[in-house]
Every structure is written in structure tokens, then in C-alpha cells.
C-alpha atoms as a PDB file:
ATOM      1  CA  UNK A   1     -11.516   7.286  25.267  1.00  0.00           C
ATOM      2  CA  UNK A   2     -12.204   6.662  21.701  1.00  0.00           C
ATOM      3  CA  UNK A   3      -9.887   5.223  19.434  1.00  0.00           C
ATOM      4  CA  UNK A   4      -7.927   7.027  16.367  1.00  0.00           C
ATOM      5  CA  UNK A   5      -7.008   5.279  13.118  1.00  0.00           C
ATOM      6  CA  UNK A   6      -4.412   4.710  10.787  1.00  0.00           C
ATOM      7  CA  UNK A   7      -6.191   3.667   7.585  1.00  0.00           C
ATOM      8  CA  UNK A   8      -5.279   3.457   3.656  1.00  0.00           C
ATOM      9  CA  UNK A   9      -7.849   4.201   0.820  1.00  0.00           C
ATOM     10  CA  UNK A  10      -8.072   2.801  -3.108  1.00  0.00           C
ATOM     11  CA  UNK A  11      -9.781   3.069  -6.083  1.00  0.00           C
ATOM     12  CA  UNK A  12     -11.727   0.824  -7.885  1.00  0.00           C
ATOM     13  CA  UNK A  13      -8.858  -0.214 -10.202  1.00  0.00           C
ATOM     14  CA  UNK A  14      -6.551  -0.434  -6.657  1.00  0.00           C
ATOM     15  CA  UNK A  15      -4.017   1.789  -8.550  1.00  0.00           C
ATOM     16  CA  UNK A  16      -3.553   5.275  -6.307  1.00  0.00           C
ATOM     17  CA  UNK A  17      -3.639   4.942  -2.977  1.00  0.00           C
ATOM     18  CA  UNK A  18      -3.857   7.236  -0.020  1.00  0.00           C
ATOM     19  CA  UNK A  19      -2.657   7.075   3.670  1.00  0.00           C
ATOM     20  CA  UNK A  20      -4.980   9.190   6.169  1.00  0.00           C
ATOM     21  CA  UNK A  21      -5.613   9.129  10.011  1.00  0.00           C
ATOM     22  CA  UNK A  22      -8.598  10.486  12.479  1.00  0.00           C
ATOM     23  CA  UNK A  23     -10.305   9.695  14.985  1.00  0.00           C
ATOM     24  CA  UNK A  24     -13.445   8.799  13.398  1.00  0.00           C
ATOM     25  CA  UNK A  25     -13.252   6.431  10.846  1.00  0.00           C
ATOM     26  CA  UNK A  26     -16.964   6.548   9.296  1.00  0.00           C
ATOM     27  CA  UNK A  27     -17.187  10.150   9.111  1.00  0.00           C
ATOM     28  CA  UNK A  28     -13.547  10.326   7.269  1.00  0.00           C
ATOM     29  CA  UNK A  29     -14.512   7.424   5.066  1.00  0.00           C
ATOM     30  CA  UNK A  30     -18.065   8.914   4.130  1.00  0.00           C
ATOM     31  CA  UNK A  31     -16.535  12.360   3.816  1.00  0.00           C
ATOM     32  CA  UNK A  32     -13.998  10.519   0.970  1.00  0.00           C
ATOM     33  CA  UNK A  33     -17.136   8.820  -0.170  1.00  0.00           C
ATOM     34  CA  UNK A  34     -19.713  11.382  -0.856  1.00  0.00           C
ATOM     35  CA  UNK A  35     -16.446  14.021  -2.137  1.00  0.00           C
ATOM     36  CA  UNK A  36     -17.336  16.884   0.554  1.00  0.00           C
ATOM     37  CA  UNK A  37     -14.145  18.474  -0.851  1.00  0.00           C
ATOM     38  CA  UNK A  38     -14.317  18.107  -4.235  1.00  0.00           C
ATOM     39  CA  UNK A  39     -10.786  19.371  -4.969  1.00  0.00           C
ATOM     40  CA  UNK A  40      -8.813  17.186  -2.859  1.00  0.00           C
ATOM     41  CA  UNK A  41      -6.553  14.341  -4.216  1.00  0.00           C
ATOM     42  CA  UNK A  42      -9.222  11.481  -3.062  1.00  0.00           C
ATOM     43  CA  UNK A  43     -12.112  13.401  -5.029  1.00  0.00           C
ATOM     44  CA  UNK A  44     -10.153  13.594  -8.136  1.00  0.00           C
ATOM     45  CA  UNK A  45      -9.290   9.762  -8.686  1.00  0.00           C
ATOM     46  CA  UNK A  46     -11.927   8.539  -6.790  1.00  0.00           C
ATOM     47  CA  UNK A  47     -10.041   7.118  -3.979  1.00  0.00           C
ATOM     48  CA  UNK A  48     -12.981   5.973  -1.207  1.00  0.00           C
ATOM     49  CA  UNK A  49     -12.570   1.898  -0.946  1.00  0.00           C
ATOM     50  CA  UNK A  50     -10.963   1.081   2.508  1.00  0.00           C
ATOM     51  CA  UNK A  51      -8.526  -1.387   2.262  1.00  0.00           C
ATOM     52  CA  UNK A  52      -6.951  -0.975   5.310  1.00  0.00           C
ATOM     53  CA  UNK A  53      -6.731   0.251   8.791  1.00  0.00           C
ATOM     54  CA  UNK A  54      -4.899  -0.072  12.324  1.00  0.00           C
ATOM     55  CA  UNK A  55      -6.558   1.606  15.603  1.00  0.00           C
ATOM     56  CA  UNK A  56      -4.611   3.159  18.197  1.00  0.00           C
ATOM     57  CA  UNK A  57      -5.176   4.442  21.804  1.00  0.00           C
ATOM     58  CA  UNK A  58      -3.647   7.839  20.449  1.00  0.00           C
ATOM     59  CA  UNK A  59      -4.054  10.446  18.037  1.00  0.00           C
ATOM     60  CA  UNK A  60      -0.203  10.730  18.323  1.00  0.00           C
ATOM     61  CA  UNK A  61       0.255   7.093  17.429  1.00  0.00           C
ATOM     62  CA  UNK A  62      -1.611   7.319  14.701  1.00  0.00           C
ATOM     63  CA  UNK A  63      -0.373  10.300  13.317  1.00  0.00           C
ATOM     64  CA  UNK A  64       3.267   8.429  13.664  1.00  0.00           C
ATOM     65  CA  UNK A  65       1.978   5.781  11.881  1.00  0.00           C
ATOM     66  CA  UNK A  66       0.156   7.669   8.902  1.00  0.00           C
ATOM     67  CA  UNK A  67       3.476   9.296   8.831  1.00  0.00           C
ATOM     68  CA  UNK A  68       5.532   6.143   8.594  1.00  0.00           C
ATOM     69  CA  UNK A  69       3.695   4.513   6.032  1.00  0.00           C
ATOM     70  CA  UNK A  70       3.513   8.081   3.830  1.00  0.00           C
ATOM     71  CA  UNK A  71       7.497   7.831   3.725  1.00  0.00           C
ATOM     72  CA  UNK A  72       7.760   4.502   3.324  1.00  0.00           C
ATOM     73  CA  UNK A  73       7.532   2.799  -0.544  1.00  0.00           C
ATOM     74  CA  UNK A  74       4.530   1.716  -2.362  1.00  0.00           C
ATOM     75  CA  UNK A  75       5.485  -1.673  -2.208  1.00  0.00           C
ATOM     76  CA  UNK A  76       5.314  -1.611   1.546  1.00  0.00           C
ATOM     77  CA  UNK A  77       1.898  -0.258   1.560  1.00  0.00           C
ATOM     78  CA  UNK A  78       0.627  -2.723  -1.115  1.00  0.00           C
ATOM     79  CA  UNK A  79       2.329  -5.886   1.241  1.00  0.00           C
ATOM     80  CA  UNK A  80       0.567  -4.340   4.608  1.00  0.00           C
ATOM     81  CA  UNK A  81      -2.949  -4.447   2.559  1.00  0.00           C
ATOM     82  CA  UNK A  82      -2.361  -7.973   0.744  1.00  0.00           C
ATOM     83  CA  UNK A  83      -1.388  -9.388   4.359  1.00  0.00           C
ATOM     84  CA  UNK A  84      -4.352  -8.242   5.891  1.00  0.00           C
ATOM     85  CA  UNK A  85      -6.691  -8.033   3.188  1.00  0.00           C
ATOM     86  CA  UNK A  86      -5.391 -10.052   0.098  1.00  0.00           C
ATOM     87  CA  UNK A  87      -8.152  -9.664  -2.225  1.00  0.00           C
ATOM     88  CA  UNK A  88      -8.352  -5.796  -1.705  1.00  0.00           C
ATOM     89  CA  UNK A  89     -12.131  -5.812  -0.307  1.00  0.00           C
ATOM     90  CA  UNK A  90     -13.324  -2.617   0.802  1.00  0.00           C
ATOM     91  CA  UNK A  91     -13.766  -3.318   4.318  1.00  0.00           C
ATOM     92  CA  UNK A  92     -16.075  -0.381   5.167  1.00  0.00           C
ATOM     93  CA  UNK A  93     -19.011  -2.796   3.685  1.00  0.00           C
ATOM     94  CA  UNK A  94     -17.511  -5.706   4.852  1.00  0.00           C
ATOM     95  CA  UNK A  95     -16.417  -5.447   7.968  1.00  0.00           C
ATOM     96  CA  UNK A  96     -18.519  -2.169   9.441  1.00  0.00           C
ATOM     97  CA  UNK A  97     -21.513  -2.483   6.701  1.00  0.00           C
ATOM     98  CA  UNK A  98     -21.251   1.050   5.463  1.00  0.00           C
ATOM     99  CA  UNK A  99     -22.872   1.647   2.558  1.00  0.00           C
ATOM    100  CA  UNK A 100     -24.415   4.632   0.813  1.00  0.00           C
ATOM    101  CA  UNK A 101     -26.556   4.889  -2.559  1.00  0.00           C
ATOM    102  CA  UNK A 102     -26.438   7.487  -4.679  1.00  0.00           C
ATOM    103  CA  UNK A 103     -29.936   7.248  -5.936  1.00  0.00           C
END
């Protein structure tokens, strides 16, 4: 059974950030990344550094918790990523090593 994820973008100033959940991290993450819907709220301030994410056994458990932390404050967000991550690295390089070059 694979795993489904709770997990909170930024952008490069760490000023808007966005609560998601799937079941495939890498393919949400490069789909943020690479703007596959270039409408959508992550396209338009260039939300796509991962800053933080929790893995669950369930897609209802993460859905729960991508609701939780959606009603809950920014401050609370901002003190989950700081505990975990304090100096806001994007953790898709650093801890998976995804990358991708525009070139």
C-alpha cells in the first residue's frame, strides 16, 4: 500500500503558502514545479519549494490533515515548518534530490 501525504508549499520569498495532499508526492510537487496548470493559485505566485510534509497510511488521513491545517492560522503553519524545517529548505532537493532545469 503506498503512502499519501500531507505536505505544505512556499515561494522563494516564503511569503504565500499552500496546504495540498496526494498520494504521490513527486508527481504533485513536479506538477507545481513545471506549472501544468498555469491558472491555479501555485502557478501564479510561484509557490513550488516544499517545506513540509507528513505521510500517512490513508488518503483519508491525509485529507483530514490537509483539512486541519487549511482551517487552522498562518501562524500554526509557519511553527509546524520552523519545527521541522527551521531554515525553510526546500526539501524536495534535499531530502528526495528532485531537481529539474529549465534549460
Amino acid at each position: 500500500m503506498s503512502p499519501y501525504y500531507m505536505y505544505i508549499l512556499t515561494n522563494s520569498g516564503n511569503n504565500v503558502l499552500y496546504v495540498g495532499s496526494t498520494n504521490d508526492l513527486y508527481r504533485r510537487w513536479l506538477e507545481h514545479v513545471t506549472k501544468i496548470r498555469p491558472e491555479a493559485f501555485t502557478a501564479k505566485y510561484n509557490v513550488n519549494k516544499l517545506v513540509y510534509y507528513e505521510e500517512f497510511q490513508t488518503s483519508e488521513d491525509a485529507l483530514a490533515r490537509e483539512y486541519q491545517m487549511k482551517g487552522g492560522s498562518r501562524k500554526k503553519k509557519v511553527d509546524l515548518i520552523k519545527a521541522k524545517n527551521p531554515f525553510w529548505n526546500d526539501l524536495a532537493e534535499r531530502e528526495f534530490g528532485w531537481e529539474i532545469s529549465f534549460k
